[in-house]
C-alpha atoms as a PDB file:
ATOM      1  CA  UNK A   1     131.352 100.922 170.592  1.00  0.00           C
ATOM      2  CA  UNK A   2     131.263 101.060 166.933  1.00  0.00           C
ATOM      3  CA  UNK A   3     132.583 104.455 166.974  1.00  0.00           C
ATOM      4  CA  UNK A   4     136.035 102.925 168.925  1.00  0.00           C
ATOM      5  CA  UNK A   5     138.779 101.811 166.183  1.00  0.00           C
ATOM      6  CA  UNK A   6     138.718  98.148 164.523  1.00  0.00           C
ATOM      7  CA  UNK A   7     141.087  95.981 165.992  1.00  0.00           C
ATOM      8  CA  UNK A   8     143.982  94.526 164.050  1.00  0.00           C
ATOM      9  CA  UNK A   9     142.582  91.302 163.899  1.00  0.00           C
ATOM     10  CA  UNK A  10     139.487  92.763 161.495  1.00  0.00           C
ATOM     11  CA  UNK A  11     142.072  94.124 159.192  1.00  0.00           C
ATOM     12  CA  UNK A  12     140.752  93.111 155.365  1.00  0.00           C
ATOM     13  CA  UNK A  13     142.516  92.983 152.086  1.00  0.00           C
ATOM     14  CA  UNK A  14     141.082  94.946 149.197  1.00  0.00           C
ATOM     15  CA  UNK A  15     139.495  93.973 146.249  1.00  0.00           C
ATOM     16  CA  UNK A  16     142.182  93.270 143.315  1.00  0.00           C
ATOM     17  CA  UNK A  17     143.344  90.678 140.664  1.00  0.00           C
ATOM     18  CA  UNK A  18     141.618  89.288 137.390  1.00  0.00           C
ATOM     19  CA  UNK A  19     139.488  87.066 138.565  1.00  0.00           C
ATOM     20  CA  UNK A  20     137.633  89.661 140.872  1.00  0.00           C
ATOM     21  CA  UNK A  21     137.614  91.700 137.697  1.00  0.00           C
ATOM     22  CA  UNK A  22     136.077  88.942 135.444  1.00  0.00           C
ATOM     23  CA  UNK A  23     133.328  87.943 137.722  1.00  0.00           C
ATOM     24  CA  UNK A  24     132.323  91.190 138.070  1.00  0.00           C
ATOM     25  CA  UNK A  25     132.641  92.178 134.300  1.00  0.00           C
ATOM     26  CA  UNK A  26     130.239  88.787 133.520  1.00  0.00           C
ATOM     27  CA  UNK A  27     127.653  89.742 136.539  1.00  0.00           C
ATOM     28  CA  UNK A  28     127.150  93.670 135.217  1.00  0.00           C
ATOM     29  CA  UNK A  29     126.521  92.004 131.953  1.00  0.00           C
ATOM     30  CA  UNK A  30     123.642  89.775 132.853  1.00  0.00           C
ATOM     31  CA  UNK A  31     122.498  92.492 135.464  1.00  0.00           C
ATOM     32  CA  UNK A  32     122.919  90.271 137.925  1.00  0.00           C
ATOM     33  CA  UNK A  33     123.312  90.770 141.943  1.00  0.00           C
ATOM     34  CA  UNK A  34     125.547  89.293 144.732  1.00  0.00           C
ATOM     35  CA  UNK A  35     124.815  89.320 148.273  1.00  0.00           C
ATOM     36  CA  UNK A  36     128.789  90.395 148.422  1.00  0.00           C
ATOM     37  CA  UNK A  37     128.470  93.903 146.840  1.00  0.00           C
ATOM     38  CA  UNK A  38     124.640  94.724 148.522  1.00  0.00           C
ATOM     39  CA  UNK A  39     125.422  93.616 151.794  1.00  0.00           C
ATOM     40  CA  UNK A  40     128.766  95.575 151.195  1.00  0.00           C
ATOM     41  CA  UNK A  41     130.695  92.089 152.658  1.00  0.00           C
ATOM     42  CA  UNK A  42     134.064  92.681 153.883  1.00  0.00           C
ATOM     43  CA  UNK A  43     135.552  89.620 152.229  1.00  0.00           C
ATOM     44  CA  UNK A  44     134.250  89.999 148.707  1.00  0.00           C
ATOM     45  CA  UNK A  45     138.058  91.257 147.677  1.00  0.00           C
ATOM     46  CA  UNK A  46     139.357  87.794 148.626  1.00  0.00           C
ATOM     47  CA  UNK A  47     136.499  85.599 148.219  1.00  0.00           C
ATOM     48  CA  UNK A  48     136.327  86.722 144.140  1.00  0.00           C
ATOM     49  CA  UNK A  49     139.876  86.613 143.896  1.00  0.00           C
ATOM     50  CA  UNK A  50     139.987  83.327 144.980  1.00  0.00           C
ATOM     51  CA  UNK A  51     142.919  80.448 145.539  1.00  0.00           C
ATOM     52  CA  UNK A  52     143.306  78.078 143.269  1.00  0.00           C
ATOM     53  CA  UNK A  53     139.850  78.094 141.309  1.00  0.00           C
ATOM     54  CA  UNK A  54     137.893  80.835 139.969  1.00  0.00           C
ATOM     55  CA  UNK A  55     136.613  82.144 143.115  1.00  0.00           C
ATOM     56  CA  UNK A  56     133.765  82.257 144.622  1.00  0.00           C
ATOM     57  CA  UNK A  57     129.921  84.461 144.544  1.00  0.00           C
ATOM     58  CA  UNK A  58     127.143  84.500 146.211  1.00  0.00           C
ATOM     59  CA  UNK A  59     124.081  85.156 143.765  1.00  0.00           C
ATOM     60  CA  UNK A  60     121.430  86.925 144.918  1.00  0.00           C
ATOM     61  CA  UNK A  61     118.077  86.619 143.129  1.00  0.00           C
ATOM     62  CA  UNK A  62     115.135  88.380 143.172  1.00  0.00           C
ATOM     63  CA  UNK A  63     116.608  92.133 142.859  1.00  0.00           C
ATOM     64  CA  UNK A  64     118.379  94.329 145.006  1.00  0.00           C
ATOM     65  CA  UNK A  65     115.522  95.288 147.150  1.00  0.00           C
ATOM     66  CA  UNK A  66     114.643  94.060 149.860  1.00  0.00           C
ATOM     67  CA  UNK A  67     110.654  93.596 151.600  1.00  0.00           C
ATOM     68  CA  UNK A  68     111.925  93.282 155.360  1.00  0.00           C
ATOM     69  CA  UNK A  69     114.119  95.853 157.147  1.00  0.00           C
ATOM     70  CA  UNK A  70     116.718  94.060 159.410  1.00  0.00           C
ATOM     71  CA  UNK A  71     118.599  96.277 161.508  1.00  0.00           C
ATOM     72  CA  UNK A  72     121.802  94.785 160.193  1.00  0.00           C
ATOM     73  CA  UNK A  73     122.193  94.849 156.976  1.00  0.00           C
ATOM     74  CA  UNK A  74     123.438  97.043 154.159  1.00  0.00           C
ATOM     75  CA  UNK A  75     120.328  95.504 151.574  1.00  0.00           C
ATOM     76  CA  UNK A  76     117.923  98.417 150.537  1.00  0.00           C
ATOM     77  CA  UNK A  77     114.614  98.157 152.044  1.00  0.00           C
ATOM     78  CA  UNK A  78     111.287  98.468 149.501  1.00  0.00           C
ATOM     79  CA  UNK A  79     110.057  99.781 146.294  1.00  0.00           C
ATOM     80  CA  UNK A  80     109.608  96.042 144.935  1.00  0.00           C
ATOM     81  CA  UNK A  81     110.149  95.410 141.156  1.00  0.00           C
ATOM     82  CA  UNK A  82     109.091  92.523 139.198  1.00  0.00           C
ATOM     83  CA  UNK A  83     110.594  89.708 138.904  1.00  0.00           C
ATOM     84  CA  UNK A  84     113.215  89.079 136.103  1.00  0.00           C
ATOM     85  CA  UNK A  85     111.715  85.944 133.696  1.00  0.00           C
ATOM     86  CA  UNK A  86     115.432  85.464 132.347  1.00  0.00           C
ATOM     87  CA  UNK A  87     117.323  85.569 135.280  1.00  0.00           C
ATOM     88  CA  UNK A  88     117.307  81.976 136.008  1.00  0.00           C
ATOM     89  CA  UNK A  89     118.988  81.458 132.721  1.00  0.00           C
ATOM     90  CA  UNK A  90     121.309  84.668 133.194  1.00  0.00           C
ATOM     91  CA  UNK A  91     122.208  83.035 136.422  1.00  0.00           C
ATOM     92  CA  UNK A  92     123.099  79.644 134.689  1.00  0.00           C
ATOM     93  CA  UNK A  93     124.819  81.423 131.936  1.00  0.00           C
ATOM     94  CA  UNK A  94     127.322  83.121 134.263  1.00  0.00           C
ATOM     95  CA  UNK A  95     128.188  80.124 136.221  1.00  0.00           C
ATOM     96  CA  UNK A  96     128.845  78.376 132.890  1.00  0.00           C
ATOM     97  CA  UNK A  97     130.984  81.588 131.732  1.00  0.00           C
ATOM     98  CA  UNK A  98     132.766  82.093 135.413  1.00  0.00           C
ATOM     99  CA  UNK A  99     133.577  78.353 135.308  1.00  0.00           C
ATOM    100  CA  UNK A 100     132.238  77.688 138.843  1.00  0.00           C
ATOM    101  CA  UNK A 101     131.895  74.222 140.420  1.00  0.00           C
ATOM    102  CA  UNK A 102     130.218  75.231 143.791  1.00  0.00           C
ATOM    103  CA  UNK A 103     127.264  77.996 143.596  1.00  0.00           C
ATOM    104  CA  UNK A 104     125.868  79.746 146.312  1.00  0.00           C
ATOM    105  CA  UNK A 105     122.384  81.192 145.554  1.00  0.00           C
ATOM    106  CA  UNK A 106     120.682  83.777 148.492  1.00  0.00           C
ATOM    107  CA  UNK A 107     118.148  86.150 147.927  1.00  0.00           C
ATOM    108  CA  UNK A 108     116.103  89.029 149.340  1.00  0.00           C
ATOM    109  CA  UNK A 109     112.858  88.428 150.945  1.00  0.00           C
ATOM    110  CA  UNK A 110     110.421  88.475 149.094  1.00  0.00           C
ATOM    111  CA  UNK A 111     106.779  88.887 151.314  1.00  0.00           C
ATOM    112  CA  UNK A 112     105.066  91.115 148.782  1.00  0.00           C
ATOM    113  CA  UNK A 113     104.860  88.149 145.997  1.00  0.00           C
ATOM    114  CA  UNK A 114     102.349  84.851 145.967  1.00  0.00           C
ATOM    115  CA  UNK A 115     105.365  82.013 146.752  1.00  0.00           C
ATOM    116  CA  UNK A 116     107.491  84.522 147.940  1.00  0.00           C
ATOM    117  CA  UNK A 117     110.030  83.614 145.651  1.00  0.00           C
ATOM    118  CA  UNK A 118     109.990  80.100 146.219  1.00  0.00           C
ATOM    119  CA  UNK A 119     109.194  79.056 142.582  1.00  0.00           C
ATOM    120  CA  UNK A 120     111.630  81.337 141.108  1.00  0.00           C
ATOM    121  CA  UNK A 121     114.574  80.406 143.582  1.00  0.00           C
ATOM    122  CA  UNK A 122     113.851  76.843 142.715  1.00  0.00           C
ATOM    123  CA  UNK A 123     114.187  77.248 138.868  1.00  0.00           C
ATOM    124  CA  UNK A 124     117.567  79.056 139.303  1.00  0.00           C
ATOM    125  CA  UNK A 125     118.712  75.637 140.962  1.00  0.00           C
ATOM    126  CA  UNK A 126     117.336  73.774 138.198  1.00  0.00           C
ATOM    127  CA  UNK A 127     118.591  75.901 135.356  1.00  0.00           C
ATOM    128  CA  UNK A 128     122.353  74.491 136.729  1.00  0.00           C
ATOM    129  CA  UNK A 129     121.592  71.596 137.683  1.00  0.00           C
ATOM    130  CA  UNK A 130     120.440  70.686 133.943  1.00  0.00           C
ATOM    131  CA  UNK A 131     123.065  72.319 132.168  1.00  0.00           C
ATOM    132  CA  UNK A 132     125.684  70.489 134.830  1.00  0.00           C
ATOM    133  CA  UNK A 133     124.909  67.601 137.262  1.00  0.00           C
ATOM    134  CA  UNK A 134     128.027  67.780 138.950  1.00  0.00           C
ATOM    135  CA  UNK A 135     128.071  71.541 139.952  1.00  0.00           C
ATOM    136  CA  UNK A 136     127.190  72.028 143.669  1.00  0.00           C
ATOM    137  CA  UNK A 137     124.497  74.264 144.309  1.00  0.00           C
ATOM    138  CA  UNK A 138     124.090  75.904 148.360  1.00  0.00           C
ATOM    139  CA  UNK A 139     121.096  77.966 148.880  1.00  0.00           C
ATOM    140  CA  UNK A 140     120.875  80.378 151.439  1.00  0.00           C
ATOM    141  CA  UNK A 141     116.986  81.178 151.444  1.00  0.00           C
ATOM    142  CA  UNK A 142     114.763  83.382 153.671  1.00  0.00           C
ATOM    143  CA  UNK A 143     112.295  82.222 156.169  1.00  0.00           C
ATOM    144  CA  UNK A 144     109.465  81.680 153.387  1.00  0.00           C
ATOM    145  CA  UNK A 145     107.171  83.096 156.425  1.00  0.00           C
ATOM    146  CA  UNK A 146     107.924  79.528 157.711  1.00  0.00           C
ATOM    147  CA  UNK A 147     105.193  78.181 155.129  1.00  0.00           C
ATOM    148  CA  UNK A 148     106.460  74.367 154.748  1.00  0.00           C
ATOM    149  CA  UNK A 149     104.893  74.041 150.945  1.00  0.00           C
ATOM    150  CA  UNK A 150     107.254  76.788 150.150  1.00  0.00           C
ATOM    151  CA  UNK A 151     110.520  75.375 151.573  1.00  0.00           C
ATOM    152  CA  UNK A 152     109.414  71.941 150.076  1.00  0.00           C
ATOM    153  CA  UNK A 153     109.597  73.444 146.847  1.00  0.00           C
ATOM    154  CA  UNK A 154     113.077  74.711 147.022  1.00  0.00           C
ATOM    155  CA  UNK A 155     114.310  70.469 148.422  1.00  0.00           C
ATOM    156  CA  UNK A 156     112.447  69.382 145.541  1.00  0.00           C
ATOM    157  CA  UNK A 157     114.169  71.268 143.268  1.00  0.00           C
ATOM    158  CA  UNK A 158     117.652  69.182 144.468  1.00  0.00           C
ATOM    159  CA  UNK A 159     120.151  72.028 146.005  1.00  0.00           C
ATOM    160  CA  UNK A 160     122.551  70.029 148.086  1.00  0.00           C
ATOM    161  CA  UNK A 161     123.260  72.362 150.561  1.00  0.00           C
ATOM    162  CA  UNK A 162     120.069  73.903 152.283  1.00  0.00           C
ATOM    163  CA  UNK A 163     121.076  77.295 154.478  1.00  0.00           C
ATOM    164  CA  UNK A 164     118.667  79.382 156.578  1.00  0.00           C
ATOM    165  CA  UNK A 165     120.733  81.902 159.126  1.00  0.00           C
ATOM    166  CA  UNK A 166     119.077  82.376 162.680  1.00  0.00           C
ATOM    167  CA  UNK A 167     121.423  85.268 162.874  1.00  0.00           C
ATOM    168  CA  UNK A 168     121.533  86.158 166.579  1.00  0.00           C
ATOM    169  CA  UNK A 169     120.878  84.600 169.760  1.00  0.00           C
ATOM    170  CA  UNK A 170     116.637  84.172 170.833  1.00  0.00           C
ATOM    171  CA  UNK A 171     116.482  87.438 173.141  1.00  0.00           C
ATOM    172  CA  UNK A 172     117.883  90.133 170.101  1.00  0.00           C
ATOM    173  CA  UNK A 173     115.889  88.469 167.334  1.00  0.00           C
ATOM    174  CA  UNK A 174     114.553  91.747 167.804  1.00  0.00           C
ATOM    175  CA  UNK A 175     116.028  94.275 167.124  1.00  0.00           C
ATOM    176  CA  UNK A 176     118.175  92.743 164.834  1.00  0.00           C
ATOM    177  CA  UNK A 177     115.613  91.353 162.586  1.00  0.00           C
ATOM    178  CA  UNK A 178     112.659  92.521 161.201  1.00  0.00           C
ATOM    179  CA  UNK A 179     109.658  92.166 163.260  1.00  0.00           C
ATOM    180  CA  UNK A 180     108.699  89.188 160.579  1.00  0.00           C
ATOM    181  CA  UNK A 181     111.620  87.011 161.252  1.00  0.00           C
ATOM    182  CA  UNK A 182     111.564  84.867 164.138  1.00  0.00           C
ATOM    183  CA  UNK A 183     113.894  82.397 166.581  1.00  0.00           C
ATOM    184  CA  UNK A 184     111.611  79.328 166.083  1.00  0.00           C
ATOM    185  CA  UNK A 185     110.172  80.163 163.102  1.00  0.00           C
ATOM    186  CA  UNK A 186     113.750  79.713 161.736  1.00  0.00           C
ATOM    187  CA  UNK A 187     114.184  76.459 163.456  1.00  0.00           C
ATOM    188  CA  UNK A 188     110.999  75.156 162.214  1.00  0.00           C
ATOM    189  CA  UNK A 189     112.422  75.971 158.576  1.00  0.00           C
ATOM    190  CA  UNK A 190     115.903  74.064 159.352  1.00  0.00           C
ATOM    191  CA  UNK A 191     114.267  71.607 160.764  1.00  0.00           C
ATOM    192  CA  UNK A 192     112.367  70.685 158.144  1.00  0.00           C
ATOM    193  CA  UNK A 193     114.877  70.345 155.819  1.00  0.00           C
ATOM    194  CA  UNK A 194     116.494  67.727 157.850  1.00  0.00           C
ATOM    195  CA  UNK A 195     113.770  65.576 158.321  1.00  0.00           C
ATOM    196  CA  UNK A 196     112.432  65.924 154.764  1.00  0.00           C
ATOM    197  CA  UNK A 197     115.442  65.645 152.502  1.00  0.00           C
ATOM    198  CA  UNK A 198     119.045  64.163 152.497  1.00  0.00           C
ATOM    199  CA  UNK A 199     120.810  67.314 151.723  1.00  0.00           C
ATOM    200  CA  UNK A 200     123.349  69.645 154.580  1.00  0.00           C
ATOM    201  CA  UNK A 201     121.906  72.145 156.195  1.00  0.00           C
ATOM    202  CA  UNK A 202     124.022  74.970 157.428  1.00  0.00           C
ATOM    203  CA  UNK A 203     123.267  78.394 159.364  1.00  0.00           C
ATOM    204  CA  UNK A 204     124.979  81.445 160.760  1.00  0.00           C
ATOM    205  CA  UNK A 205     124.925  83.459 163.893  1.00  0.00           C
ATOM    206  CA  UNK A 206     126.387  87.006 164.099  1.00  0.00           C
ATOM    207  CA  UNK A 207     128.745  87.700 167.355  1.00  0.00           C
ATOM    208  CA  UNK A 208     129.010  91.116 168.534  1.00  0.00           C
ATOM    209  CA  UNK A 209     125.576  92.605 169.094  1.00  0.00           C
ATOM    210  CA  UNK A 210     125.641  92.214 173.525  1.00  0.00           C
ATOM    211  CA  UNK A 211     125.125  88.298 173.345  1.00  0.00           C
ATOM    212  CA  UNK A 212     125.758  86.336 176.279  1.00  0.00           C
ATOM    213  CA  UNK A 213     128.041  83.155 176.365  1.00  0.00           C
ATOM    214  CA  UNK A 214     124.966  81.141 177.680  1.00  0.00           C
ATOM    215  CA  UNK A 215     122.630  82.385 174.920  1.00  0.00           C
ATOM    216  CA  UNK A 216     125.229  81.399 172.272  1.00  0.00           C
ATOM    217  CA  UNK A 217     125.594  77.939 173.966  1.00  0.00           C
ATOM    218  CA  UNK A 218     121.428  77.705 173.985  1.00  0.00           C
ATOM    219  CA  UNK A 219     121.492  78.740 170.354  1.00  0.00           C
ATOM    220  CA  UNK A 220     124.018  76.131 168.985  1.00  0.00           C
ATOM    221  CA  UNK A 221     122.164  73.528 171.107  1.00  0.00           C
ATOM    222  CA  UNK A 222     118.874  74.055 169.447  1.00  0.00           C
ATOM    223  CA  UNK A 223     120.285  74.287 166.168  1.00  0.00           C
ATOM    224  CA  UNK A 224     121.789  70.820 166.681  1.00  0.00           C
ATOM    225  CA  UNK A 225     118.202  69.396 168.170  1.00  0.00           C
ATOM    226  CA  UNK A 226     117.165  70.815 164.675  1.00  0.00           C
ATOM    227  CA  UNK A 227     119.867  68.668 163.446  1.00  0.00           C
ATOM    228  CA  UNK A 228     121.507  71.628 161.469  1.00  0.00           C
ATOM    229  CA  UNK A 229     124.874  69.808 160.131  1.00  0.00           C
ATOM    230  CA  UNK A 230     126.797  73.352 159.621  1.00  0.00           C
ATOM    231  CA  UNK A 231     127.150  76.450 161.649  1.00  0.00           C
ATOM    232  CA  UNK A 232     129.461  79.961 160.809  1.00  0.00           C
ATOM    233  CA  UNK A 233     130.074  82.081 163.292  1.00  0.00           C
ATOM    234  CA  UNK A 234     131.450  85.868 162.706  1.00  0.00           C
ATOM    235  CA  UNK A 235     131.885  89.439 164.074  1.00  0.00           C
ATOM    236  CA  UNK A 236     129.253  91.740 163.134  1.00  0.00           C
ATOM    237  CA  UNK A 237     130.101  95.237 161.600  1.00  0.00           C
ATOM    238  CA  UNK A 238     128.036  98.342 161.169  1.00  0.00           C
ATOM    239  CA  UNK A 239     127.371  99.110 157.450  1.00  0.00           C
ATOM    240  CA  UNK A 240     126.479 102.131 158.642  1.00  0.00           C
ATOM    241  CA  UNK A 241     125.534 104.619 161.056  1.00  0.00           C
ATOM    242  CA  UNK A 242     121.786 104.152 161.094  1.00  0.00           C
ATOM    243  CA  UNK A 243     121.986 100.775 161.575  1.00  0.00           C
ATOM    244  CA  UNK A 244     122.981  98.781 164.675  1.00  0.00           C
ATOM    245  CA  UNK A 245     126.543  99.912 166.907  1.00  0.00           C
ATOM    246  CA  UNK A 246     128.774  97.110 167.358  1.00  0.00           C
ATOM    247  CA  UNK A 247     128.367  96.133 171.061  1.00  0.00           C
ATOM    248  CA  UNK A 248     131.754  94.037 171.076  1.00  0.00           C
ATOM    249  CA  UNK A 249     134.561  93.073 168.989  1.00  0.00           C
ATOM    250  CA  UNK A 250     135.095  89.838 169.638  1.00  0.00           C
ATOM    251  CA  UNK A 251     138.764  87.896 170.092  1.00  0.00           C
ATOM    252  CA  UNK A 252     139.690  85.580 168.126  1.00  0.00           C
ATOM    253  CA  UNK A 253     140.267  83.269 170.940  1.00  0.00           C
ATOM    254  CA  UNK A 254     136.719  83.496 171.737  1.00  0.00           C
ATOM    255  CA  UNK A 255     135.622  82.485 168.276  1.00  0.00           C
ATOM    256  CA  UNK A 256     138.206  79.348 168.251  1.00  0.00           C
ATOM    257  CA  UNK A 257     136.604  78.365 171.322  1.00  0.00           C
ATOM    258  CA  UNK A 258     133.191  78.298 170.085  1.00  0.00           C
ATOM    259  CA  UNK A 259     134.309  76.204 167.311  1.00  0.00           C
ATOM    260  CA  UNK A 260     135.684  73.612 169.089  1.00  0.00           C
ATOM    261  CA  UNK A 261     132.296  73.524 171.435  1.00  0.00           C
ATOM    262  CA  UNK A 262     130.380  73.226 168.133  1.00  0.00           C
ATOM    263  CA  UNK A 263     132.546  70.280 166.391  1.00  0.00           C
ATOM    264  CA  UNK A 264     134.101  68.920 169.733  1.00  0.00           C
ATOM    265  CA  UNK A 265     131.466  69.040 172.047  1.00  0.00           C
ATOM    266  CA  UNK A 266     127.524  69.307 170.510  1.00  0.00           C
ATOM    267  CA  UNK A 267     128.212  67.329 167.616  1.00  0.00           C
ATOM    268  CA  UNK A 268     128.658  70.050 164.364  1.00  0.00           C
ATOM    269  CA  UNK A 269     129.624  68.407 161.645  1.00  0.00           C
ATOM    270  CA  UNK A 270     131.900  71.436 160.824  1.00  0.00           C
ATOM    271  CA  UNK A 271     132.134  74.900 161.878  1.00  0.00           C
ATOM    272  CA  UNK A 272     133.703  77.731 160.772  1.00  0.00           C
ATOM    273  CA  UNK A 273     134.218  80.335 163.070  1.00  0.00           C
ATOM    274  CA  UNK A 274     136.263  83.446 163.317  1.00  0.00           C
ATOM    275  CA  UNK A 275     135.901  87.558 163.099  1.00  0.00           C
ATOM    276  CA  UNK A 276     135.805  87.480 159.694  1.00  0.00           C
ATOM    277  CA  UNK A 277     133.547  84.524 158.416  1.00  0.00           C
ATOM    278  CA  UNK A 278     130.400  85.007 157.064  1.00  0.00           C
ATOM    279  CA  UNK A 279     127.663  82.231 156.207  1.00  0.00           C
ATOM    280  CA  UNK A 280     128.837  82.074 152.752  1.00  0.00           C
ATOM    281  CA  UNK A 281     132.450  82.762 153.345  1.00  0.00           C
ATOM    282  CA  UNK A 282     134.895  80.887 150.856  1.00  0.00           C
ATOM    283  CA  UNK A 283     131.706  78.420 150.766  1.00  0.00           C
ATOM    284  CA  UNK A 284     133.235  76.282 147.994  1.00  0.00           C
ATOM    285  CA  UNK A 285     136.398  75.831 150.209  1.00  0.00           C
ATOM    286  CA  UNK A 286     134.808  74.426 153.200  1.00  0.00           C
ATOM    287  CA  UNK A 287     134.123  71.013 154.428  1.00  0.00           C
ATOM    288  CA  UNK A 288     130.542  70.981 152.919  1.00  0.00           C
ATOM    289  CA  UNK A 289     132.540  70.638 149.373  1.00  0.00           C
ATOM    290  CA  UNK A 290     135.033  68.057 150.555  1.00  0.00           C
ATOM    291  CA  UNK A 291     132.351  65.656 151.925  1.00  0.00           C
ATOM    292  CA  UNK A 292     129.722  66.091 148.962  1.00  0.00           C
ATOM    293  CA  UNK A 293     132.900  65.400 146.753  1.00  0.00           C
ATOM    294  CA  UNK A 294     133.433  62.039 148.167  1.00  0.00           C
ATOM    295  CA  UNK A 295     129.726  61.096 148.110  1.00  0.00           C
ATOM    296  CA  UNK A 296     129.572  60.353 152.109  1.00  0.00           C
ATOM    297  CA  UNK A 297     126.184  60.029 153.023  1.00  0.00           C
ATOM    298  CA  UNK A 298     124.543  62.559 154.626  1.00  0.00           C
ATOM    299  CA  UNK A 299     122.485  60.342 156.860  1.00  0.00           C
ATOM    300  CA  UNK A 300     125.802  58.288 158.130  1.00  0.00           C
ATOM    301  CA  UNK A 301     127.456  61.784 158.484  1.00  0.00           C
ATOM    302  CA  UNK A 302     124.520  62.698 160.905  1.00  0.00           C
ATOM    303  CA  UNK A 303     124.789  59.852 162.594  1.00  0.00           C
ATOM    304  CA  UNK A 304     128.384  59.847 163.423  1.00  0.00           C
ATOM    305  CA  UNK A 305     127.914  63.670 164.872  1.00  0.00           C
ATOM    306  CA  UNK A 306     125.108  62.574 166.854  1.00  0.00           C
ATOM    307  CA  UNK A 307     127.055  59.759 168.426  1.00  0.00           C
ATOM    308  CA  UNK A 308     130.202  62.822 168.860  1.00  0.00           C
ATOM    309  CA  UNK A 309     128.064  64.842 170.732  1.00  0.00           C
ATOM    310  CA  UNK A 310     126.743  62.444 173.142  1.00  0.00           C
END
């Protein structure tokens, strides 16, 4: 299938303008890595360009290599390096410089060191937090092996949005993830950040890879009996030829009507969903930001979904 021609509706606009240029002048500076370019996403034209602000970047700490080997992504796979002391600061630095007011921070995973990276992801968050309160910081971390200590060291360090993707539905956990990753292993990680700390939690699944409607449907439902307050849904695309074929482009119909089964019908407090969208897609433009901004409680927000999807 992935050989076939894209549709029109997976058409995507270039990278261009001056602010795509000045975020990624200030990144090369601090050597510093973003999901957008490793994962080679096909919105980082638009999403660095940005609207009306200064855009928007997804950090990603811990180097540009990757410990796991998930059949769908672009991230290089091995040949671990140290980790960088400073780039907590560098991080902090270049928000500061880019002028950001929402952060997203992801990483690789990171199996091969003691906390896997917990410790370091959680001074990142801190570094911002102390230079500015108000910024909004959403991490996207990894599984963490599903080792609670570890995830309760990134909530203690006060993100306010907590993101873990499940990626695809239970049955193709594998071969789409590594081997490592797993369906309720994931949950278990969402999960706990729900019960443990008043902060959104938000995930993604990947449409495209031979899914069926009724695994989708059993996949949103457990994510909402993990009380996961956000969900993206998007296409998946084939960074390359050695790594998964596209099974199906999806319509966009069919992605509108997931969305309004997530928000309408189980209870979502938002969802985006469309060929296009990816977990951290325009992520200081979505409802997450809007609701933080107005200092809604998270807990009454719960409830009131709850109660929707009843």
């Amino acid at each position: 299938m992935s050989g076939r021609q894209k549709p029109d509706w997976l058409k995507m606009r270039p990278p261009s303008g001056r602010q795509f240029t000045d975020i990624k002048e200030t990144l090369r500076d601090r050597d510093l890595h973003t999901v957008c370019e490793e994962a080679n996403c096909p919105n980082m034209g638009e999403c660095w360009s940005g609207r009306n602000g200064p855009g928007t970047a997804t950090f990603m700490l811990m180097g540009d290599r990757c410990s796991r080997g998930c059949n769908f992504c672009d991230v290089e796979t091995g040949g671990m390096e140290a980790l960088d002391p400073e780039e907590p600061s560098n991080v902090a630095d270049a928000v500061a410089e880019i002028g950001l007011d929402y952060v997203v921070l992801t990483s690789v995973d990171r199996d091969d060191l003691p906390d896997q990276g917990a410790g370091h992801f959680a001074r990142t968050i801190r570094e911002i937090k102390e230079r500015d309160p108000g910024i909004l910081v959403e991490v996207l971390i990894p599984d963490f092996q599903g080792e609670p200590e570890l995830v309760g060291k990134i909530i203690d360090a006060g993100p306010d949005v907590i993101a873990h993707n499940i990626e695809t539905v239970e049955r193709l956990q594998w071969p789409v993830r590594d081997r490592r990753a797993d369906y309720e292993q994931s949950l278990s990680v969402l999960e706990q950040v729900s019960e443990e700390s008043e902060v959104y939690t938000k995930t993604s699944i990947m449409l495209g890879l031979g899914e069926y409607d009724h695994e989708i449907y059993q996949t949103l439902s457990d994510l909402r009996e993990a009380d996961v307050d956000v969900v993206t849904l998007g296409q998946y695309l084939q960074p390359s030829r050695s790594h998964l074929d596209v099974f199906e482009y999806v319509h966009p119909d069919a992605f509108e009507t997931w969305r309004r089964v997530a928000e309408e019908e189980l209870g979502f407090l938002y969802c985006a969903s469309g060929p296009m969208v990816r977990s951290s897609y325009k992520a200081g433009e979505l409802f997450v930001d809007a609701v933080l901004r107005e200092g809604k409680s998270v807990a009454d927000a719960r409830q009131r979904a709850r109660t929707a999807g009843d």
